[in-house]
Protein backbone atom coordinates (compact mmCIF):
# COMPACT_ATOMS: atom_id res chain seq x y z
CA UNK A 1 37.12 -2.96 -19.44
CA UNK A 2 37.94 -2.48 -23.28
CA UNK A 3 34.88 -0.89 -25.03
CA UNK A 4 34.40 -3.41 -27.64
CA UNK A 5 31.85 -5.66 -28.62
CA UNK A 6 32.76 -9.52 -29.58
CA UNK A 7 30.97 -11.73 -30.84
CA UNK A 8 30.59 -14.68 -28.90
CA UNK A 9 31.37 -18.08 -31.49
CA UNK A 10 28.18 -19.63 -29.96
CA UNK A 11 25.98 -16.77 -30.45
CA UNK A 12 23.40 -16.85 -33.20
CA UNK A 13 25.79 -15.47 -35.99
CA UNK A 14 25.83 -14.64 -39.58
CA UNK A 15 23.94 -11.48 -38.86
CA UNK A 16 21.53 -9.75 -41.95
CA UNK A 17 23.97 -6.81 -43.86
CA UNK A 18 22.02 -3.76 -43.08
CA UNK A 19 19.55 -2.84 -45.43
CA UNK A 20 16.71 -1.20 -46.66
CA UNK A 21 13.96 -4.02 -45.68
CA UNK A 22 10.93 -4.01 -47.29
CA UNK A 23 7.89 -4.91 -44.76
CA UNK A 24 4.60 -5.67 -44.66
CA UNK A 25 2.80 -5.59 -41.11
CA UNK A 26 1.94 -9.36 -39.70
CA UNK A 27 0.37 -8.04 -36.19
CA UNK A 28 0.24 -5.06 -33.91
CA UNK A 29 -1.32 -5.50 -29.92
CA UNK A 30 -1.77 -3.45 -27.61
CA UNK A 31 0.06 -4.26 -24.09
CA UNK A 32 -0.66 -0.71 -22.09
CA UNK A 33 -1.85 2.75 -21.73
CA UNK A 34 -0.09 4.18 -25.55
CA UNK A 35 1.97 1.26 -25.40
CA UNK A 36 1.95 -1.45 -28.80
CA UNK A 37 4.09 -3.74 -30.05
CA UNK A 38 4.04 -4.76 -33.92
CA UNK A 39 5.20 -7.32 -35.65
CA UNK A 40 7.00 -6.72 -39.00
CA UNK A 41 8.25 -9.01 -41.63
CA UNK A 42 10.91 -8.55 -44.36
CA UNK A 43 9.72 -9.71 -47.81
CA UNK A 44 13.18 -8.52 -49.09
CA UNK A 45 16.15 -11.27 -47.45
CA UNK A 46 16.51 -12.21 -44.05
CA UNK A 47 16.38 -10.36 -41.32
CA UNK A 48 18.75 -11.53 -37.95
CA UNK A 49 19.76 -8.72 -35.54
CA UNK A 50 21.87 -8.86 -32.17
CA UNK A 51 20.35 -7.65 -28.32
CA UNK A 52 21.02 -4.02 -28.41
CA UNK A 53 20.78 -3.36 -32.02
CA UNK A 54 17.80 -1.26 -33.76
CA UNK A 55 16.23 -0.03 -36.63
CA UNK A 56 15.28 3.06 -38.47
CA UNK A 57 11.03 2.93 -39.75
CA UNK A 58 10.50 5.16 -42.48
CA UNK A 59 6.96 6.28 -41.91
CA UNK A 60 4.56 6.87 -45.05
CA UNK A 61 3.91 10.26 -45.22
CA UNK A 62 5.70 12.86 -46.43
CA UNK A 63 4.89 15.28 -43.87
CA UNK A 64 7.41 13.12 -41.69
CA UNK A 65 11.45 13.57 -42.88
CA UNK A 66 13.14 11.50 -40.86
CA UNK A 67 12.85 7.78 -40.22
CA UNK A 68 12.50 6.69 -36.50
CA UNK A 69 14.46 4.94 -34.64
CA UNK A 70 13.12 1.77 -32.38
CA UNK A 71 15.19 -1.41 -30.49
CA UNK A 72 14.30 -4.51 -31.74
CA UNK A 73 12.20 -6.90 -28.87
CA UNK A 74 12.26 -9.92 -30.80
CA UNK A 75 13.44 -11.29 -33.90
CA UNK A 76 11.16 -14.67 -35.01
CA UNK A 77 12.89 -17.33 -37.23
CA UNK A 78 14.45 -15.75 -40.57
CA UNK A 79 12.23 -12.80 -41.52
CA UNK A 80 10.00 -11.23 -38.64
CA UNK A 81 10.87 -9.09 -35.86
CA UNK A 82 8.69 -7.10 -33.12
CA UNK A 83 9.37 -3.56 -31.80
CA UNK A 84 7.77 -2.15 -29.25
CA UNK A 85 6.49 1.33 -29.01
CA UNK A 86 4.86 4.18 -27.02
CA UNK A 87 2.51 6.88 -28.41
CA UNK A 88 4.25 10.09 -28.09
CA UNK A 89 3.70 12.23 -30.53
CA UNK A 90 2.00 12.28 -34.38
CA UNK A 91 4.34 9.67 -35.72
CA UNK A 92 3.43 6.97 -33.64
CA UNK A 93 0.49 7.84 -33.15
CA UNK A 94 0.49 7.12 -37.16
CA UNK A 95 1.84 3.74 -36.19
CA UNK A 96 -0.33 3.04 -34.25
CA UNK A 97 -2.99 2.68 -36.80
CA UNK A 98 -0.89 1.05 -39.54
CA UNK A 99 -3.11 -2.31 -40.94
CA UNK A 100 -2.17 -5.84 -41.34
CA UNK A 101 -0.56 -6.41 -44.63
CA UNK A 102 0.46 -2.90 -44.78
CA UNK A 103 3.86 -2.08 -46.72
CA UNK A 104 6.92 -0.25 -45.21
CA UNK A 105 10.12 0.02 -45.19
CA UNK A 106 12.89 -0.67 -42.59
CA UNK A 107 16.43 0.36 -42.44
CA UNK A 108 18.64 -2.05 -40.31
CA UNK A 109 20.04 -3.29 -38.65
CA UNK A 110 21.94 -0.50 -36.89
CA UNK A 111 23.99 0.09 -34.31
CA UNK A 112 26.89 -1.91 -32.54
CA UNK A 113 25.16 -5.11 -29.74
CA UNK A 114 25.21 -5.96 -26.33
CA UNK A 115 28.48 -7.74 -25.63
CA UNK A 116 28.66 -11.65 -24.86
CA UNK A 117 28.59 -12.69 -21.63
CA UNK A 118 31.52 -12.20 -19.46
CA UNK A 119 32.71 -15.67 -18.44
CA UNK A 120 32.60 -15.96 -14.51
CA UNK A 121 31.96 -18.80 -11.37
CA UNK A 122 28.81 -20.25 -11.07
CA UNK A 123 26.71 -17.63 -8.41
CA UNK A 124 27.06 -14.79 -10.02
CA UNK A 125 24.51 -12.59 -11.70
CA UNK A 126 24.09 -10.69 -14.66
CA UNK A 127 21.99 -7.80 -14.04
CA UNK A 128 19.41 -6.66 -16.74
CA UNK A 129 17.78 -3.19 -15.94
CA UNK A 130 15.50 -2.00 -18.25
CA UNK A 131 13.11 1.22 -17.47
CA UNK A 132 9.78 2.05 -19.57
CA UNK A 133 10.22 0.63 -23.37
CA UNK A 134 13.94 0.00 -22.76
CA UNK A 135 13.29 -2.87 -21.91
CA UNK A 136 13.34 -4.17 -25.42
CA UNK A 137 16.88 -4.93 -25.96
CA UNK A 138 16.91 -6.49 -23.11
CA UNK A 139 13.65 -8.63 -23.42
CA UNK A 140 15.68 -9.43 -27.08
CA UNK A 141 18.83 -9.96 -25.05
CA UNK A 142 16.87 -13.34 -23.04
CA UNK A 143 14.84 -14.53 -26.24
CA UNK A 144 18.73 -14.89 -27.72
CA UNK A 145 19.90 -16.16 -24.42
CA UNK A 146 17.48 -18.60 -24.55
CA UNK A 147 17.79 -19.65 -27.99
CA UNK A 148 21.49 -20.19 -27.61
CA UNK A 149 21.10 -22.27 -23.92
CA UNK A 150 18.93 -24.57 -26.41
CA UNK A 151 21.34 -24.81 -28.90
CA UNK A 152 24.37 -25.88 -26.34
CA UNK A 153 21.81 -28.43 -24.10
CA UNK A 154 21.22 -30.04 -27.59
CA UNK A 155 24.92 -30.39 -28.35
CA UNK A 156 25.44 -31.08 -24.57
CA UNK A 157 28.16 -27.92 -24.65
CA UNK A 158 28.50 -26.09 -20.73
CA UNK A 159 30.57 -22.76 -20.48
CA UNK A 160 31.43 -20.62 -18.02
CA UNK A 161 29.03 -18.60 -19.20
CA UNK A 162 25.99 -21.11 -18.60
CA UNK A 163 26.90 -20.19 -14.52
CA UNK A 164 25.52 -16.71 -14.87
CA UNK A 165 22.28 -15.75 -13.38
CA UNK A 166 20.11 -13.38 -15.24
CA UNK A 167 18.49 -11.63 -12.91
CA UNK A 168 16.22 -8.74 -15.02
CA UNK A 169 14.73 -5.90 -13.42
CA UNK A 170 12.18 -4.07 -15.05
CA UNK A 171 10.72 -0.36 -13.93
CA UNK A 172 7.60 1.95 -15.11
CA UNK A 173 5.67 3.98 -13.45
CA UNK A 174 2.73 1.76 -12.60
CA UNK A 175 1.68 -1.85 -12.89
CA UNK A 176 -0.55 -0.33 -16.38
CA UNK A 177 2.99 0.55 -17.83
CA UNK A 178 4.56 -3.02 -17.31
CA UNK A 179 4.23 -3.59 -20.89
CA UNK A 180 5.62 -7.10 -21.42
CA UNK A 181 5.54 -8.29 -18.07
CA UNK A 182 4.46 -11.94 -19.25
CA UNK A 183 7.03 -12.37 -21.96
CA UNK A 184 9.37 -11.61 -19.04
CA UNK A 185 7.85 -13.88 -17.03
CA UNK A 186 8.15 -16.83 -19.53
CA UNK A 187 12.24 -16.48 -19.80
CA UNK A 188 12.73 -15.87 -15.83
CA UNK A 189 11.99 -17.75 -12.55
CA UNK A 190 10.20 -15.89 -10.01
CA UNK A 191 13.79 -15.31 -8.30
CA UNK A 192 15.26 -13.75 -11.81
CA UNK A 193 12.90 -10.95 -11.77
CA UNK A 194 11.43 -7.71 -10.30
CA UNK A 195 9.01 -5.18 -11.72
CA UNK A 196 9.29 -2.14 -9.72
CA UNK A 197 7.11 0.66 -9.89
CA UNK A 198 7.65 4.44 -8.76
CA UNK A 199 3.70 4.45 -7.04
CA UNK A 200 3.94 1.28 -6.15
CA UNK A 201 1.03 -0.13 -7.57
CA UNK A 202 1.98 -3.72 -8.84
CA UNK A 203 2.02 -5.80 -5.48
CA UNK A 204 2.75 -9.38 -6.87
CA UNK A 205 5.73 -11.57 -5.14
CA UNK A 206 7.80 -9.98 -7.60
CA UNK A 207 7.01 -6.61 -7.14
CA UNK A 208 8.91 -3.60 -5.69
CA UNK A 209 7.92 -0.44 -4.70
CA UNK A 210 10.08 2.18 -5.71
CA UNK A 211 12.83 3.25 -8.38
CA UNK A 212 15.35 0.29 -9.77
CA UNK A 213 18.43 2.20 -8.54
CA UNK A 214 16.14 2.31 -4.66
CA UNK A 215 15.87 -1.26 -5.43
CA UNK A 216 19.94 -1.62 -5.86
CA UNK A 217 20.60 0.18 -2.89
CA UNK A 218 18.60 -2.19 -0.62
CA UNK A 219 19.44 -5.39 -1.89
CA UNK A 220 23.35 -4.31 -2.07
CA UNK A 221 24.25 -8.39 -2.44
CA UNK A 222 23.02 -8.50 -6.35
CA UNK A 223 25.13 -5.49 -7.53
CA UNK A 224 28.10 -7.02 -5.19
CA UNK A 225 27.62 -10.35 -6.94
CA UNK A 226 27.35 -9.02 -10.36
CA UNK A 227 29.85 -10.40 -13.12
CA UNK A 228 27.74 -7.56 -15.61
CA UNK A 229 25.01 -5.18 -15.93
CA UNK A 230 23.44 -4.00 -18.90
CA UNK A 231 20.76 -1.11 -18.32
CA UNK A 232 18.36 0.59 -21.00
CA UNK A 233 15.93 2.99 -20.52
CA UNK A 234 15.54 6.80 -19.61
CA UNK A 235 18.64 8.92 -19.16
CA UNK A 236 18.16 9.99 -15.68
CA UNK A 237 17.40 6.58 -14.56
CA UNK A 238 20.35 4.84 -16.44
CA UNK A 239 22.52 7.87 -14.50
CA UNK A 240 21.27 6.68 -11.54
CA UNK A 241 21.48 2.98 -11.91
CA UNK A 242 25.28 3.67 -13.28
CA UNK A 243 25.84 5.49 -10.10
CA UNK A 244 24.49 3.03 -7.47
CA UNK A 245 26.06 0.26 -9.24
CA UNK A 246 29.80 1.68 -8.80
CA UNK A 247 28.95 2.67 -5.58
CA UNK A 248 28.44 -0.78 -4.82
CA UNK A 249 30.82 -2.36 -6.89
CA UNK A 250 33.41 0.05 -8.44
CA UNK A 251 34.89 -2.60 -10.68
CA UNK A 252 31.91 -3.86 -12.10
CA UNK A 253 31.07 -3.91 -15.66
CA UNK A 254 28.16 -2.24 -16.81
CA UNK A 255 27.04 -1.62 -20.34
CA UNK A 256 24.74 0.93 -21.36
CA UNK A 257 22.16 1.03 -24.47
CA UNK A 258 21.50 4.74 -25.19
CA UNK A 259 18.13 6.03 -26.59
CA UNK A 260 18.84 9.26 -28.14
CA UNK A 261 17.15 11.61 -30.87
CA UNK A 262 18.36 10.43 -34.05
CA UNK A 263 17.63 11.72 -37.17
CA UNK A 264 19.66 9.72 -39.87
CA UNK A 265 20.72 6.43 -37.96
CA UNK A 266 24.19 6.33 -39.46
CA UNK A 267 26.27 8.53 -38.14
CA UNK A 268 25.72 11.46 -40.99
CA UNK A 269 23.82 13.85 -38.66
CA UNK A 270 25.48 13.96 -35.69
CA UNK A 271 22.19 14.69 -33.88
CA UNK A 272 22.43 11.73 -31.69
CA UNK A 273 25.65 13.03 -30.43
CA UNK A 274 26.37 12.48 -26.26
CA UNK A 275 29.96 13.66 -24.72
CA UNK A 276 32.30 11.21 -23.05
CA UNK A 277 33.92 11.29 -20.62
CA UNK A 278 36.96 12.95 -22.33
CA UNK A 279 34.67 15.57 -23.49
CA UNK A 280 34.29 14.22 -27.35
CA UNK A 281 31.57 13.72 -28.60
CA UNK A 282 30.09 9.99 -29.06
CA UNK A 283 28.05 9.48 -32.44
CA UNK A 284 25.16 6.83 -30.85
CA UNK A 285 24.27 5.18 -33.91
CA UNK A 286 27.63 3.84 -35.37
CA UNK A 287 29.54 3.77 -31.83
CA UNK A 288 26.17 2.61 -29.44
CA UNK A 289 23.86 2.20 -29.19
CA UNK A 290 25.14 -0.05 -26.61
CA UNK A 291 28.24 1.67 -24.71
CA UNK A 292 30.49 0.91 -21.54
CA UNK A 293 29.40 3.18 -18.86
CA UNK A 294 32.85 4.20 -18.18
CA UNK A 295 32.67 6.18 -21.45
CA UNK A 296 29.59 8.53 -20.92
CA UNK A 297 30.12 11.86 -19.09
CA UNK A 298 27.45 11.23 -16.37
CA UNK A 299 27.56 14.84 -15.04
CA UNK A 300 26.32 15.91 -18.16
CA UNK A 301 23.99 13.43 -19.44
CA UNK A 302 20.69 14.53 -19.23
CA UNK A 303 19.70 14.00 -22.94
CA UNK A 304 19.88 17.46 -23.79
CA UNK A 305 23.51 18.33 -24.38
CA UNK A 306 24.74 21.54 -26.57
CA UNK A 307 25.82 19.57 -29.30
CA UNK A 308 25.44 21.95 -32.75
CA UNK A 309 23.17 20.35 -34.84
CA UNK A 310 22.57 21.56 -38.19
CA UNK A 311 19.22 19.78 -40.37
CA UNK A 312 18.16 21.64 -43.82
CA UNK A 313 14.63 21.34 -44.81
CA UNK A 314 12.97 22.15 -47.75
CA UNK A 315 11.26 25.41 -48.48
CA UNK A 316 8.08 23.77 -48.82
CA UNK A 317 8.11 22.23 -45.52
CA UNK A 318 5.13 23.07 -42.87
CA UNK A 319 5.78 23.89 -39.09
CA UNK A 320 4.98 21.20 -37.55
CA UNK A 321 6.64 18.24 -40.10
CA UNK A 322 9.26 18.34 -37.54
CA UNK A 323 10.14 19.35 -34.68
CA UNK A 324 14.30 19.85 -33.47
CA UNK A 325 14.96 17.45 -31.03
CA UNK A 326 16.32 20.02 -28.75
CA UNK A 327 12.73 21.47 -28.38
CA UNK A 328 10.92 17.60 -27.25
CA UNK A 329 9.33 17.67 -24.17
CA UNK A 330 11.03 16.06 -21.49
CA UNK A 331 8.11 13.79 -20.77
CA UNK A 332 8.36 12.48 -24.43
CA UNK A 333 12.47 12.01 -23.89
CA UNK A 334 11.90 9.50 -21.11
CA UNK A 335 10.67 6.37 -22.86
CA UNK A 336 12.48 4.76 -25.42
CA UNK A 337 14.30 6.00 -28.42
CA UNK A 338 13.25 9.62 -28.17
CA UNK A 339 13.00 10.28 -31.77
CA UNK A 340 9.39 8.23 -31.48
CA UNK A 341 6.95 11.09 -32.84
């Protein structure tokens, strides 16, 4: 399948230009163990974003160079958007205590979408898979879905597209880290979603105990019946996930939304860098986030590829203002946009 990303004529359209938004904070909740989501609004134009697309938060303090990188969850009329986040490090835990009405600044948004739906017969499915805060996009993805199916019931439109089944499945580690687990639940049927978690511990209908690639492997009919899947979260589990789904159905189409360290956002750094599967490197911000699978070198994609990266910092700058990406923990690498710190 070409790797390009159209935009479907009854999607939401006329997207914002990207640019510096300024933003004052509306609401922040917590929704698990280091896990918030905040709600931002753009005093400066308005703000309209595809599924899959992100943003760059410049955080208030000089101690902190680079801007971080987070997927949009929701976007809410013509100015406000959510994010959410996990406390990893000292910049969000900064975030973490910004105030309502507080100012900052948001560059965005970034990044190329999730593609329109393929067009297929009514029965088939359109796998989400989200792991840990990657769910976002995808959480985004159904809020947009839903907004659209709205739109064409009101103009009494039906496409091919209206036969797809989204069936979302959405994995963390426990039933504490199943952040938005009710937003999910108010765009899907109890039959369009699982929450599966590695120990097991969230035992409702819906449940599953185990990893979401375990989960592909023994119920083989929903990858087999798949028009699409698009998957966000942690490297190794997206590798995984990738891998079960072309063992089960080679010709599938499956779309990936990469969280990688990124410094800049627009393709100036390089340090977001990933190779392909021809061995070139793949700039994440202006190429992805969202890529087809076919395109990432699997073998090799572990987050922590030898790609040069070269950052020059001021004189005056202390040793812990930052921290190369290369040198992150691993634990901090597998939720979300790893840049979060």
């Amino acid at each position: 399948m070409p790797d390009n990303h159209p935009i479907s004529p009854k999607a939401p359209s006329l997207l914002s230009p990207v640019q510096d938004h300024h933003c004052r904070v509306i609401a922040q909740r917590n929704c698990g163990p280091n896990l918030w989501v905040i709600t931002l609004e753009s005093t400066s134009g308005r703000f309209a974003c595809r599924a899959g697309q992100f943003v760059m938060l410049d955080l208030p303090e000089r101690r902190f160079f680079f801007r971080r990188p987070f997927s949009v969850l929701k976007v809410s009329g013509e100015h406000r958007f959510e994010i959410l986040y996990k406390v990893v490090g000292q910049g969000t835990e900064m975030m973490k205590g910004f105030q309502i009405g507080q100012s900052l600044n948001v560059l965005g948004p970034l990044g190329k979408p999730f593609p329109k739906m393929p067009d297929a017969e009514a029965g088939k499915y359109l796998l989400l898979l989200g792991g840990g805060i990657g769910i976002a996009p995808l959480a985004c993805w159904l809020a947009e879905n839903q907004e659209l199916a709205e739109t064409q019931e009101k103009k009494q439109e039906t496409t091919a597209a209206n036969h797809l089944t989204p069936l979302c499945v959405f994995g963390a580690r426990n039933a504490s880290e199943l952040s938005i687990r009710p937003e999910l639940e108010a765009y899907l049927d109890l039959t369009q979603r699982v929450f599966a978690t590695d120990d097991g511990s969230y035992t409702g209908p819906d449940g599953f105990s185990g990893r979401i690639d375990q989960w592909l492997l023994k119920q083989p009919e929903y990858a087999k019946n798949a028009a699409a899947a698009y998957i966000c979260g942690p490297m190794p589990m997206m590798r995984a996930c990738v891998l079960a789904l072309k063992q089960l159905n080679p010709l599938l189409s499956v779309f990936v939304s990469l969280e990688n360290h990124m410094p800049c956002g627009t393709g100036v750094c390089s340090g977001c860098a990933v190779f392909s599967s021809d061995s070139l490197p793949i700039k994440v911000c202006v190429e992805g986030p969202v890529l087809n699978a076919e395109r990432i070198d699997w073998e090799n994609a572990d987050g922590r590829q030898d790609i040069q990266i070269r950052c020059t910092l001021s004189e005056s700058a202390t040793p812990d203002a930052y921290t190369s990406p290369l040198e992150i923990s691993n634990a901090e690498s597998q939720e979300g946009f790893s840049c979060q710190r």
